[in-house]
Protein backbone atom coordinates (compact mmCIF):
# COMPACT_ATOMS: atom_id res chain seq x y z
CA UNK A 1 -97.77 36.32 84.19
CA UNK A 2 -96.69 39.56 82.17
CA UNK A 3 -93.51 40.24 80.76
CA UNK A 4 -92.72 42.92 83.87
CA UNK A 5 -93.59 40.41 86.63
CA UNK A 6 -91.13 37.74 84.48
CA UNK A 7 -88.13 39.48 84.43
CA UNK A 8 -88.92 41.18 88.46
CA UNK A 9 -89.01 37.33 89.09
CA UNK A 10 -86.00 36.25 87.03
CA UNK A 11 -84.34 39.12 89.08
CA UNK A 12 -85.10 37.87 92.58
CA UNK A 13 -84.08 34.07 91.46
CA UNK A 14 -81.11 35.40 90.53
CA UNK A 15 -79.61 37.41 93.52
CA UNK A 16 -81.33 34.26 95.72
CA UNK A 17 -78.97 31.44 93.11
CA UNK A 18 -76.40 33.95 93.44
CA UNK A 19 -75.64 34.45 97.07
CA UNK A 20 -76.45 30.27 97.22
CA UNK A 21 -73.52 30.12 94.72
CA UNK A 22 -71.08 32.28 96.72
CA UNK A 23 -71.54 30.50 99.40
CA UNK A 24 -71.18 27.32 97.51
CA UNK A 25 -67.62 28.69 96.26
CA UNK A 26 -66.67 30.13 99.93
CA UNK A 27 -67.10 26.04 100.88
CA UNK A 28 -64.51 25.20 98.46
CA UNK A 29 -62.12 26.88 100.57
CA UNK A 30 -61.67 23.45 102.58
CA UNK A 31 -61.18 21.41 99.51
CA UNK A 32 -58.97 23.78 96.79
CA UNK A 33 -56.11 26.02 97.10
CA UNK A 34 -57.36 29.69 97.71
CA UNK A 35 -56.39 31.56 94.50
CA UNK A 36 -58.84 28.43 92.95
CA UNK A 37 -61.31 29.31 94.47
CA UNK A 38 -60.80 33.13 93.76
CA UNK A 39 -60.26 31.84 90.46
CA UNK A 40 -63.73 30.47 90.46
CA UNK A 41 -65.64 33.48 91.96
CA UNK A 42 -63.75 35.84 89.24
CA UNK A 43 -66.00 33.51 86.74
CA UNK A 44 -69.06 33.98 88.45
CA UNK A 45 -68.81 37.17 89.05
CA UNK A 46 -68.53 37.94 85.72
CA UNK A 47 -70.73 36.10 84.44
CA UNK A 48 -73.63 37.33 86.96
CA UNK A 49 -72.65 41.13 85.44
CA UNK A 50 -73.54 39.80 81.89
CA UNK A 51 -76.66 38.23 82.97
CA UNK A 52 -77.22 41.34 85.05
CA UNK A 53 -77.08 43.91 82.81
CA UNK A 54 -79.00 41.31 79.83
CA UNK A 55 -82.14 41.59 82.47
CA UNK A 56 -81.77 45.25 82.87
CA UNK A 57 -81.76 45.51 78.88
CA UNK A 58 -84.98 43.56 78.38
CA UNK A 59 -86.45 45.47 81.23
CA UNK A 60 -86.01 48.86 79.83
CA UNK A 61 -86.93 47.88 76.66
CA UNK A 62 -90.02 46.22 77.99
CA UNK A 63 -90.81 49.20 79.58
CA UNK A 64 -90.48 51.02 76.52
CA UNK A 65 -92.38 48.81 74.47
CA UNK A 66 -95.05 49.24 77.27
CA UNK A 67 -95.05 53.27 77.50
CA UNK A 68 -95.80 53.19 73.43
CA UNK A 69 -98.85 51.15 74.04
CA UNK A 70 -97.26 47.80 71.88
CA UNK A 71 -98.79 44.40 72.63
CA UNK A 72 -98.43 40.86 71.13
CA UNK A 73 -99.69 37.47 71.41
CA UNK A 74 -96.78 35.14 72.31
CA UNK A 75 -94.56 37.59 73.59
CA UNK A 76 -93.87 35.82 76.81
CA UNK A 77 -92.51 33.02 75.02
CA UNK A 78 -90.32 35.41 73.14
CA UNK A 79 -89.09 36.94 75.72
CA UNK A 80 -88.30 34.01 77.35
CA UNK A 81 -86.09 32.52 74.78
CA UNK A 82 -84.91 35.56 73.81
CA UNK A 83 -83.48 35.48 77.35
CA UNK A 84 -81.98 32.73 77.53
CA UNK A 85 -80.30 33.29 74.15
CA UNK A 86 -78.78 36.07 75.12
CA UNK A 87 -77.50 34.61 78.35
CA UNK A 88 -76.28 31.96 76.35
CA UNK A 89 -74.57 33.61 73.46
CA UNK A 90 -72.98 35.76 76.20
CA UNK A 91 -71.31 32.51 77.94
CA UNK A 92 -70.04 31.21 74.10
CA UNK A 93 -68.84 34.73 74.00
CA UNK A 94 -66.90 34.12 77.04
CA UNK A 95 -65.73 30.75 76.58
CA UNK A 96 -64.35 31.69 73.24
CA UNK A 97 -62.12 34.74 74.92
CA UNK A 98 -60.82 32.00 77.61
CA UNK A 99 -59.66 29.79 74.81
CA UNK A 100 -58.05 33.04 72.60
CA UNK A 101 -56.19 33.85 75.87
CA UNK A 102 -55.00 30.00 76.10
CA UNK A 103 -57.03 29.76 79.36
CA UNK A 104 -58.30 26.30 79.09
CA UNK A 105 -59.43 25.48 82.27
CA UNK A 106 -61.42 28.43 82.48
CA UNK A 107 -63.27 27.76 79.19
CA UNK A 108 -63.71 24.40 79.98
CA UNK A 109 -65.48 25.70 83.45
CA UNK A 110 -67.88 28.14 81.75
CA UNK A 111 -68.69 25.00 79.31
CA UNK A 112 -69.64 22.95 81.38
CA UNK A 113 -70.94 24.45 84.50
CA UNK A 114 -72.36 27.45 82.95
CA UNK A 115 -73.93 25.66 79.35
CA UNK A 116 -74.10 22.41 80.50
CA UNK A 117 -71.73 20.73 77.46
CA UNK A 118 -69.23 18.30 79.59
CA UNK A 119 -68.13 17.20 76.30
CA UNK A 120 -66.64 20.02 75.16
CA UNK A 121 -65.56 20.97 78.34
CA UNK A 122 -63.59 17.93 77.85
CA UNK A 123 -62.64 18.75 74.50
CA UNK A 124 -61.27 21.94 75.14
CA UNK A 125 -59.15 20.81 78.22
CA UNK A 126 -58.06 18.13 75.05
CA UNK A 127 -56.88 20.73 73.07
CA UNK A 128 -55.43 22.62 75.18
CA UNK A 129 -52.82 19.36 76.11
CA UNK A 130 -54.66 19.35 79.59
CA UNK A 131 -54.89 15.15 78.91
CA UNK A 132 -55.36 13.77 82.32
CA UNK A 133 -57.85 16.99 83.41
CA UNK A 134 -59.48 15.52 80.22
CA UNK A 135 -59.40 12.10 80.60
CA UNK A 136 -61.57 12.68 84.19
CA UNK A 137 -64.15 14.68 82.56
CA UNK A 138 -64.47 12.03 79.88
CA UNK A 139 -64.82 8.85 82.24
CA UNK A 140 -66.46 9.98 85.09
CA UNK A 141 -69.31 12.66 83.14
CA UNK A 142 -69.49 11.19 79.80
CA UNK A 143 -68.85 7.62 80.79
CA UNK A 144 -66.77 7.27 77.34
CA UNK A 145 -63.65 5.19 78.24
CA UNK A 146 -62.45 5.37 74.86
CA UNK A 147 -61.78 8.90 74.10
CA UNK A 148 -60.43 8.80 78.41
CA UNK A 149 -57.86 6.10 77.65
CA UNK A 150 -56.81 8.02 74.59
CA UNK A 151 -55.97 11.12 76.98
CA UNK A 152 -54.48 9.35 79.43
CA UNK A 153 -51.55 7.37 76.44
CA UNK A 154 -51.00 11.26 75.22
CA UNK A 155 -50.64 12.26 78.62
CA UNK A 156 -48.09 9.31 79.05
CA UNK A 157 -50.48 7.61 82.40
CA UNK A 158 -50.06 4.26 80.58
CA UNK A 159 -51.31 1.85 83.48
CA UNK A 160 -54.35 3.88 83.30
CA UNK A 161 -54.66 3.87 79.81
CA UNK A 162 -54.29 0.37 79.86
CA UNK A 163 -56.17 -0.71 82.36
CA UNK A 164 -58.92 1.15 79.77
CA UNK A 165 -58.22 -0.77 76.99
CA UNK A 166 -58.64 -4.13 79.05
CA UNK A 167 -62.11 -3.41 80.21
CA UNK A 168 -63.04 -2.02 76.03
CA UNK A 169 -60.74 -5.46 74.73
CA UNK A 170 -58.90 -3.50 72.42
CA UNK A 171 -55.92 -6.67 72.98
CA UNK A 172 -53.59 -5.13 70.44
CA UNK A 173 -53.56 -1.98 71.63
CA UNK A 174 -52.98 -2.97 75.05
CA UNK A 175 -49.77 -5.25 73.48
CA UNK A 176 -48.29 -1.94 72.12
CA UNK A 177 -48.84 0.58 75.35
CA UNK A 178 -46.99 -2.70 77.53
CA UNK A 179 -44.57 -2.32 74.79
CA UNK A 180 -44.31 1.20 75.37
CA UNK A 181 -43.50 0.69 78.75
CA UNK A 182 -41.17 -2.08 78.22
CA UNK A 183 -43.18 -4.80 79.36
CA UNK A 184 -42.66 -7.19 76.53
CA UNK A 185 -43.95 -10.47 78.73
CA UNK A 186 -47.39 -9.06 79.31
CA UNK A 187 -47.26 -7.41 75.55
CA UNK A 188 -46.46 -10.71 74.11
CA UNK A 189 -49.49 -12.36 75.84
CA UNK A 190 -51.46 -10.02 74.49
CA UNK A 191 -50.22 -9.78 71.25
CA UNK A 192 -50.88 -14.20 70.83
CA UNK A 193 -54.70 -13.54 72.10
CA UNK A 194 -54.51 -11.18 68.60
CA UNK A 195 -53.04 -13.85 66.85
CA UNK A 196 -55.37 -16.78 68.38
CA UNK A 197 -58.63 -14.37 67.31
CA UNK A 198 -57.15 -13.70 63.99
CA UNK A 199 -56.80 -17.51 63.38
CA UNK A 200 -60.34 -18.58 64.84
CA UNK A 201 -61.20 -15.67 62.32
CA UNK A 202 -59.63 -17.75 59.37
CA UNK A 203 -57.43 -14.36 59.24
CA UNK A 204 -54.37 -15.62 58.62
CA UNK A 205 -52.33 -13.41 57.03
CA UNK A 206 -53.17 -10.40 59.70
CA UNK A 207 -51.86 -13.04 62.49
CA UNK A 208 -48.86 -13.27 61.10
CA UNK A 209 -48.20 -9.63 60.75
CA UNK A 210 -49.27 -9.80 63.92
CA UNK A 211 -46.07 -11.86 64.61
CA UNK A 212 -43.59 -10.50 62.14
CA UNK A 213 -43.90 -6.61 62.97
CA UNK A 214 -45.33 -6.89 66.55
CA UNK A 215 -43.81 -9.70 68.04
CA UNK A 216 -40.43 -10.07 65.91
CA UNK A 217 -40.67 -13.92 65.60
CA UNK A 218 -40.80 -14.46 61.47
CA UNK A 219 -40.54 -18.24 61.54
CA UNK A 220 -43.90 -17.97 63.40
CA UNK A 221 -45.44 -15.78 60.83
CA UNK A 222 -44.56 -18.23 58.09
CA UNK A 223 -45.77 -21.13 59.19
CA UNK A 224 -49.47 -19.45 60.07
CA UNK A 225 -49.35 -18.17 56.20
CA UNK A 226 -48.10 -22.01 55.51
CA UNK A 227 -51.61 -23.28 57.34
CA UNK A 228 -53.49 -20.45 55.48
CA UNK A 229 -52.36 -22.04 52.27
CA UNK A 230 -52.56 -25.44 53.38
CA UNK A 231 -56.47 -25.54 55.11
CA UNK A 232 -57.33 -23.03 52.01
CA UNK A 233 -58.29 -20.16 54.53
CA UNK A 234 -57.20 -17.00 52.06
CA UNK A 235 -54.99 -19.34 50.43
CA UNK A 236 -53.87 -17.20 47.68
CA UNK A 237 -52.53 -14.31 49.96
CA UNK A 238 -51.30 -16.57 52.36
CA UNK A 239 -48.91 -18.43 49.58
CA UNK A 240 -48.38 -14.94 48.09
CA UNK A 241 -47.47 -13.31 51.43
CA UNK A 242 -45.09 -16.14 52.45
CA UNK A 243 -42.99 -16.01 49.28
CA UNK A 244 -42.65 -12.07 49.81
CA UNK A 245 -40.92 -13.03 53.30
CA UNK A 246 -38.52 -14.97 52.12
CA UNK A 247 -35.22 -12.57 51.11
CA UNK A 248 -33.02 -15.08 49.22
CA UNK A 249 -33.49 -15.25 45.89
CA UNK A 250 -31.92 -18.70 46.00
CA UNK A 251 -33.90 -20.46 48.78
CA UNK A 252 -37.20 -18.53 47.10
CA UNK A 253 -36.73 -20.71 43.94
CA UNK A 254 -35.92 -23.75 46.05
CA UNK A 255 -39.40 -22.89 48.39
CA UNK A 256 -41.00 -22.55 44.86
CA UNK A 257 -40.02 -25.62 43.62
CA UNK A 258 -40.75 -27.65 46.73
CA UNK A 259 -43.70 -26.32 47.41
CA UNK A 260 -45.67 -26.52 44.36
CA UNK A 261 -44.81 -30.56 44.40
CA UNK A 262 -47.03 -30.79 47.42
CA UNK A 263 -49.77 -28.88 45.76
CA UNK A 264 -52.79 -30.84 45.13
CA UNK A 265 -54.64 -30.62 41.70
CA UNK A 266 -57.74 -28.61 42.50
CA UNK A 267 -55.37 -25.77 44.06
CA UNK A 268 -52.95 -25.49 41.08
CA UNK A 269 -54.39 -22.38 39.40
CA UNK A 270 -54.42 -19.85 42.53
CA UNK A 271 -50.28 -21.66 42.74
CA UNK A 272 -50.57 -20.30 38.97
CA UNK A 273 -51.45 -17.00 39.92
CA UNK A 274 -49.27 -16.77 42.15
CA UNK A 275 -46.22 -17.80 39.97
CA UNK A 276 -47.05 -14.78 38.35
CA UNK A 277 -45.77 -12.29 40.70
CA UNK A 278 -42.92 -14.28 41.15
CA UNK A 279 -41.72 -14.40 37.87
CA UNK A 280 -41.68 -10.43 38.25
CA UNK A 281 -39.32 -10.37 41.11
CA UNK A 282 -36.24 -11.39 39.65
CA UNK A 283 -34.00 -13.43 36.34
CA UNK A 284 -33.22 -16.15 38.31
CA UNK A 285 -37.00 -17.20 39.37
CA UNK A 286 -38.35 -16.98 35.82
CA UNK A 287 -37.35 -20.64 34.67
CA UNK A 288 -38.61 -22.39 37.84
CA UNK A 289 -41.70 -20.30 37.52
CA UNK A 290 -42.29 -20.20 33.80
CA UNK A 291 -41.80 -24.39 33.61
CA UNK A 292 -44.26 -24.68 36.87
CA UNK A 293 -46.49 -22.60 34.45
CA UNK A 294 -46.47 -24.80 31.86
CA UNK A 295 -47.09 -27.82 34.01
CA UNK A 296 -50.30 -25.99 35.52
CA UNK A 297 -51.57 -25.04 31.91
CA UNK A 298 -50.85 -28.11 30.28
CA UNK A 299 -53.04 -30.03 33.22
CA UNK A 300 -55.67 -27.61 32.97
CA UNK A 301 -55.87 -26.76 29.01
CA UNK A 302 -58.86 -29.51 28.07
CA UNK A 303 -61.25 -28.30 30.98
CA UNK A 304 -60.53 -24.65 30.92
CA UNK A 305 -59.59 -23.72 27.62
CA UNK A 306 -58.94 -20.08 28.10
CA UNK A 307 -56.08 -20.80 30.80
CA UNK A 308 -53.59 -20.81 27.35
CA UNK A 309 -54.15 -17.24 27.87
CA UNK A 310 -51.73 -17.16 31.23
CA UNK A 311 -48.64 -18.16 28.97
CA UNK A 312 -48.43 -14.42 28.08
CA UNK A 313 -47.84 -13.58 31.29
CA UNK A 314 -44.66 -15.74 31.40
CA UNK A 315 -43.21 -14.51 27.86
CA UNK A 316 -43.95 -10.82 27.86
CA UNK A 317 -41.89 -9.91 25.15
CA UNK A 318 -42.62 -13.20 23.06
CA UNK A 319 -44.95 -12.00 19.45
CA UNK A 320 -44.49 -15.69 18.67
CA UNK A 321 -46.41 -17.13 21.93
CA UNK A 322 -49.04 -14.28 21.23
CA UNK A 323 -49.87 -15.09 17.56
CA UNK A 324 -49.65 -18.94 18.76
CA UNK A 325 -52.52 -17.93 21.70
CA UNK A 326 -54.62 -16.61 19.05
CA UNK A 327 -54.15 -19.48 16.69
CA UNK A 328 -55.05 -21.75 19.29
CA UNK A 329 -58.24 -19.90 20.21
CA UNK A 330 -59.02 -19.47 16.62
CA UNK A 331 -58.86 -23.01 15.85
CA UNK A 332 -60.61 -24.21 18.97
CA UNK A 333 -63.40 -22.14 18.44
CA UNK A 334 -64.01 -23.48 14.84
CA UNK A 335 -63.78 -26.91 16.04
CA UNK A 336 -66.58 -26.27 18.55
CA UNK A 337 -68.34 -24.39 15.57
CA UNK A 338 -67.95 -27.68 13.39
């Protein structure tokens, strides 16, 4: 086939798809409003000009290339996709003057019935705060419930965007739309499957933010960071974590105190660490902290020599302790030496 017989093809196809199109639109009659359907034809009108007059372009200058006597190998190939390219670039050309002129729903037509894209036909309707016009394109073309159930919370269609969430077992985001609607029974249930997965997860410490900031019950929280510490599942942020929730300085050195007498040997130096921080917060911890400190290094000394190091951490502006650290070291190490 010649370039000629091509395009006198391509022409024929076209007014045949065409008045098969019309017709199509005509149908809608019985199914949209009629200025949608106008609305529709306007676009395909249009766009059958651009095409149009594309075809009539290559055909002159086919005709011209033929009159001068130039031939190529390949050039129906070229041709082709030069075609198409055109046709193309003509619908981005249009899509992108829809969108300038805020028409979204017309953009969003020419993407995805004209260059086949659904998803940014989607997008566009998206952007354009068209959410629930946007949340159908993405479920029932692209099959992406995600980005669907994310249109339909902005477009405030929370039962839908919920019943979403279910079926992708995002729990805790299904907790906080119930909670947007005021449903605090069915958020609650959801919010404890969060905490029971957390917990299975040996992630303690997210289960009870779980309860503090999600389901307002703080006594809950501690005593999840309390088995954290306890069955040594991220015990050192668990015991670290629960002493930051408690507000009284007063019942914080009590908890201190109490605590660390139910501490077994072998978890002593992350209670160490932790005594740390404390001593930080506030005057009125450092003595109950700074003697636990002692008790912990003074245990510990023989078997892991460079724990006389911590004592700095509880005398910060101490020289003395310093020079006594090194001293220590110094003479330990000669000792060893001898």
């Amino acid at each position: 086939m010649n370039k000629q017989k091509f395009i006198d093809k391509f022409l024929r196809a076209l007014v045949v798809l065409a008045i098969i199109k019309i017709i199509a639109i005509f149908t809608e009659l019985f199914q949209k409003t009629f200025w949608s359907v106008i609305g529709n034809l306007v676009i395909f009108i249009v766009v059958l000009v651009i095409i149009f007059f594309v075809v009539i372009a290559l055909e002159n200058k086919e005709k011209s290339g033929n009159s001068s006597g130039k031939k190529g190998s390949g050039g129906n190939f070229y041709l082709e996709n030069s075609l198409f390219d055109r046709i193309r670039n003509k619908y981005e050309e249009l899509a992108e003057k829809y969108i300038a002129e805020k028409d979204y729903t017309r953009a969003a037509k020419v993407y995805m019935n004209l260059l086949n894209d659904n998803y940014r036909g989607a997008k566009t309707l998206e952007d354009g705060g068209l959410y629930n016009e946007a949340a159908v394109i993405y479920l029932k073309k692209l099959k992406n419930k995600s980005e669907a159930a994310s249109c339909f919370e902005k477009a405030k269609q929370y039962q839908k965007s919920i019943e979403l969430y279910k079926e992708l077992e995002q729990k805790e985001k299904v907790a906080d739309l119930y909670m947007q609607i005021n449903d605090t029974k069915n958020a609650n249930s959801y919010y404890q499957m969060v905490v029971d997965d957390y917990v299975n997860n040996d992630q303690m410490v997210k289960a009870s933010l779980i309860y503090r900031k999600k389901m307002d019950v703080p006594e809950e929280a501690q005593k999840i960071l309390l088995q954290g510490w306890e069955q040594n599942k991220d015990a050192f942020n668990c015991l670290n974590n629960y002493f930051v929730n408690i507000n009284n300085v007063e019942d914080l050195n009590d908890t201190i105190q109490n605590l660390y007498l139910k501490t077994p040997s072998d978890k002593k130096i992350i209670y160490l660490e932790a005594m740390k921080h404390e001593f930080k917060k506030d005057l009125k911890l450092q003595e109950t902290t700074r003697n636990i400190a002692y008790e912990i290094i003074a245990e510990n000394i023989e078997n892991h020599s460079s724990i006389i190091n911590e004592l700095k951490h509880f005398n910060p502006k101490d020289e003395v302790i310093l020079k006594d650290i090194s001293r220590y070291r110094t003479g330990r190490n000669k000792m060893f030496r001898n």
